[in-house]
Protein backbone atom coordinates (compact mmCIF):
# COMPACT_ATOMS: atom_id res chain seq x y z
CA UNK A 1 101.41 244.20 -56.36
CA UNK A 2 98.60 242.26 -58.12
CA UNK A 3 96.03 241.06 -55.36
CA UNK A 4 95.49 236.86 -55.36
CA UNK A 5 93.39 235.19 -56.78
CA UNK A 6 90.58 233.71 -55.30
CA UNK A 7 91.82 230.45 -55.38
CA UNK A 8 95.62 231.55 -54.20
CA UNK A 9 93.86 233.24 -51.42
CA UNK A 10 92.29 230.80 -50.44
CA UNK A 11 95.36 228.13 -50.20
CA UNK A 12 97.16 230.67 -48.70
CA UNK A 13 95.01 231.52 -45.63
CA UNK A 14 94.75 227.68 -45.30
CA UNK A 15 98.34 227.25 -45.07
CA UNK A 16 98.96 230.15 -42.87
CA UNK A 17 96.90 228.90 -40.38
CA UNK A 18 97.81 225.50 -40.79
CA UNK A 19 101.58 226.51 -40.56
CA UNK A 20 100.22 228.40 -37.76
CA UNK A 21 99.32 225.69 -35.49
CA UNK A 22 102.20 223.60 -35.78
CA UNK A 23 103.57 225.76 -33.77
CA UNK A 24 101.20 226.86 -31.08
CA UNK A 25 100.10 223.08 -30.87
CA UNK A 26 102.96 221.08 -32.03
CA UNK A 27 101.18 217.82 -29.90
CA UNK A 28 98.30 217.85 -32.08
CA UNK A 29 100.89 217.64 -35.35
CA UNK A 30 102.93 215.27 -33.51
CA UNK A 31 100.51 212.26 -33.03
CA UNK A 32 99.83 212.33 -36.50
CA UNK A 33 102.92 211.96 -38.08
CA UNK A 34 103.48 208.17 -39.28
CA UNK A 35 105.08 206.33 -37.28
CA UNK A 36 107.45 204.53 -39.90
CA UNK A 37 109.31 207.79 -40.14
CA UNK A 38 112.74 207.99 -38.35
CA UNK A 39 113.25 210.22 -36.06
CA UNK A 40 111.45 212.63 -33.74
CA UNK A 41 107.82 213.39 -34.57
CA UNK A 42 108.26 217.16 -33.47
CA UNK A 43 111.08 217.84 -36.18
CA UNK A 44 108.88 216.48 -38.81
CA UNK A 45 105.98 218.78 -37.24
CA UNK A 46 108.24 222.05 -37.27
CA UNK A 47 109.26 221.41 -40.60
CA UNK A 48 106.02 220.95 -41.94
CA UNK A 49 104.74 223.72 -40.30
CA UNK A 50 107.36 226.06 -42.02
CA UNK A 51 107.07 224.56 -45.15
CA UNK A 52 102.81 225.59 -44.86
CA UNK A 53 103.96 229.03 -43.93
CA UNK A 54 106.67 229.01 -46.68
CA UNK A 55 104.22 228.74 -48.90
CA UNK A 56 101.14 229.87 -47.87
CA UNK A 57 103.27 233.31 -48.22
CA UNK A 58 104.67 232.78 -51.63
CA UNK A 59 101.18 232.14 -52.90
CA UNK A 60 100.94 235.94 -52.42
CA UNK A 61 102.88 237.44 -54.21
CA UNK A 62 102.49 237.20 -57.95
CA UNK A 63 106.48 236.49 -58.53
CA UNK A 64 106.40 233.52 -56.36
CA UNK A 65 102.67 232.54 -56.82
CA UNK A 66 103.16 229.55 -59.34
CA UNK A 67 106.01 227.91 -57.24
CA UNK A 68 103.82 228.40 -54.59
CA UNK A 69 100.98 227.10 -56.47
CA UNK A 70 103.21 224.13 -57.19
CA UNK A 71 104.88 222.92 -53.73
CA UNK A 72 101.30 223.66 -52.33
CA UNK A 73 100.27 220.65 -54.66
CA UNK A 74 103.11 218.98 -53.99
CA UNK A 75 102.78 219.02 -49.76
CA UNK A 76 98.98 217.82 -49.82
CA UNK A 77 100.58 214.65 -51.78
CA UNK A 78 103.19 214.62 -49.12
CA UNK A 79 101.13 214.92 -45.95
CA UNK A 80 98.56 212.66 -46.85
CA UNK A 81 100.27 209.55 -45.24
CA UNK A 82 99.77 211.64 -41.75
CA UNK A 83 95.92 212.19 -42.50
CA UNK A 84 96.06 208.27 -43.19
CA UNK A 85 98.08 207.84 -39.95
CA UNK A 86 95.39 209.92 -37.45
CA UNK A 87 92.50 208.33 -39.43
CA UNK A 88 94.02 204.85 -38.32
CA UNK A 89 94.52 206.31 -35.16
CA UNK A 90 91.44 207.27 -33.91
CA UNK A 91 89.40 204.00 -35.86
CA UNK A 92 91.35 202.34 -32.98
CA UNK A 93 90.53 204.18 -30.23
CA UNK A 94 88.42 203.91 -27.67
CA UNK A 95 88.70 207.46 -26.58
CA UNK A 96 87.26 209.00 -29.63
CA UNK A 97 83.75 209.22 -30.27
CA UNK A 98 82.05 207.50 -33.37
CA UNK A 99 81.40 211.10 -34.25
CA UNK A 100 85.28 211.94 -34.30
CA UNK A 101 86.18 208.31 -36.03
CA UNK A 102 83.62 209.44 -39.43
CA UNK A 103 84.91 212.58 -39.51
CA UNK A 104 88.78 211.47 -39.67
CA UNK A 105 87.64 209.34 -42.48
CA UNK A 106 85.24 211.31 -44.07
CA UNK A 107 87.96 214.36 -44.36
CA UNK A 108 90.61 211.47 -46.45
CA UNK A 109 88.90 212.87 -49.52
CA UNK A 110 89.05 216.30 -49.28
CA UNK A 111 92.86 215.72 -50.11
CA UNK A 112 91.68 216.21 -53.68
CA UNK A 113 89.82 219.20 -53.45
CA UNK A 114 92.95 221.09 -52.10
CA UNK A 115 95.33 219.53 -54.65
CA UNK A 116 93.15 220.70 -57.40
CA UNK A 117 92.70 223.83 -55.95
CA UNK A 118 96.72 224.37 -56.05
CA UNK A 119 95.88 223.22 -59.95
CA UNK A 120 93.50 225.76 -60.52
CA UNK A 121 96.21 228.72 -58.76
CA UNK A 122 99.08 227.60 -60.40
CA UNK A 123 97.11 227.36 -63.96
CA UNK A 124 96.14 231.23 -63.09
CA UNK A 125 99.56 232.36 -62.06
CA UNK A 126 100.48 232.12 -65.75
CA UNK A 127 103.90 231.14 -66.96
CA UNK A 128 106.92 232.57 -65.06
């Protein structure tokens, strides 16, 4: 099997960990989910959760690396109304320090890094 690519790699240990979590702190995941959504936060953080792990392990494998590459884009569209949500979130608390409150906001952007890093990884992968 052909290693990863650097960029792959990367997304993939991101996602892995980040599918990780869902489950070993699904409270964390489920304040951050928007509230418009119907139903029950905790489905929509399980479901997440294996979708990061879904593919966070496709982008390892060279077969599945481009689909990978490709829904990895396609969930850091998807997820950024719940980054949106906890930035909201903490701006109107009084619990969270000023510290916390630049931090949610400042981290809004880095959305784009990630979805051009999925870019960059799926442009690798070459043409299945």
């Amino acid at each position: 099997m052909t290693p990863p690519d650097s960029a792959a790699l990367r997304l993939a240990v991101l996602l892995l960990g980040a599918g990780t979590m869902h489950f070993v702190t699904p409270k964390l995941f489920d304040a951050i989910v928007p509230k418009y959504l119907p139903g029950d936060a905790r489905g929509y953080t399980y479901a997440s959760g294996v979708a990061e792990l879904a593919i966070g392990a496709s982008l390892l494998d060279p077969r599945t690396r481009r689909t990978g590459a490709t829904l990895a884009m396609l969930l850091f569209i998807a997820v950024f109304p719940a980054n949106v949500q906890m930035a909201i979130d903490w701006l109107r608390s009084d619990k969270i320090p000023m510290a916390g409150k630049v931090g949610v906001v400042a981290r809004l952007p880095l959305q784009i890094p990630m979805v051009t890093e999925a870019m960059k990884a799926r442009r690798r992968s070459g043409a299945v």
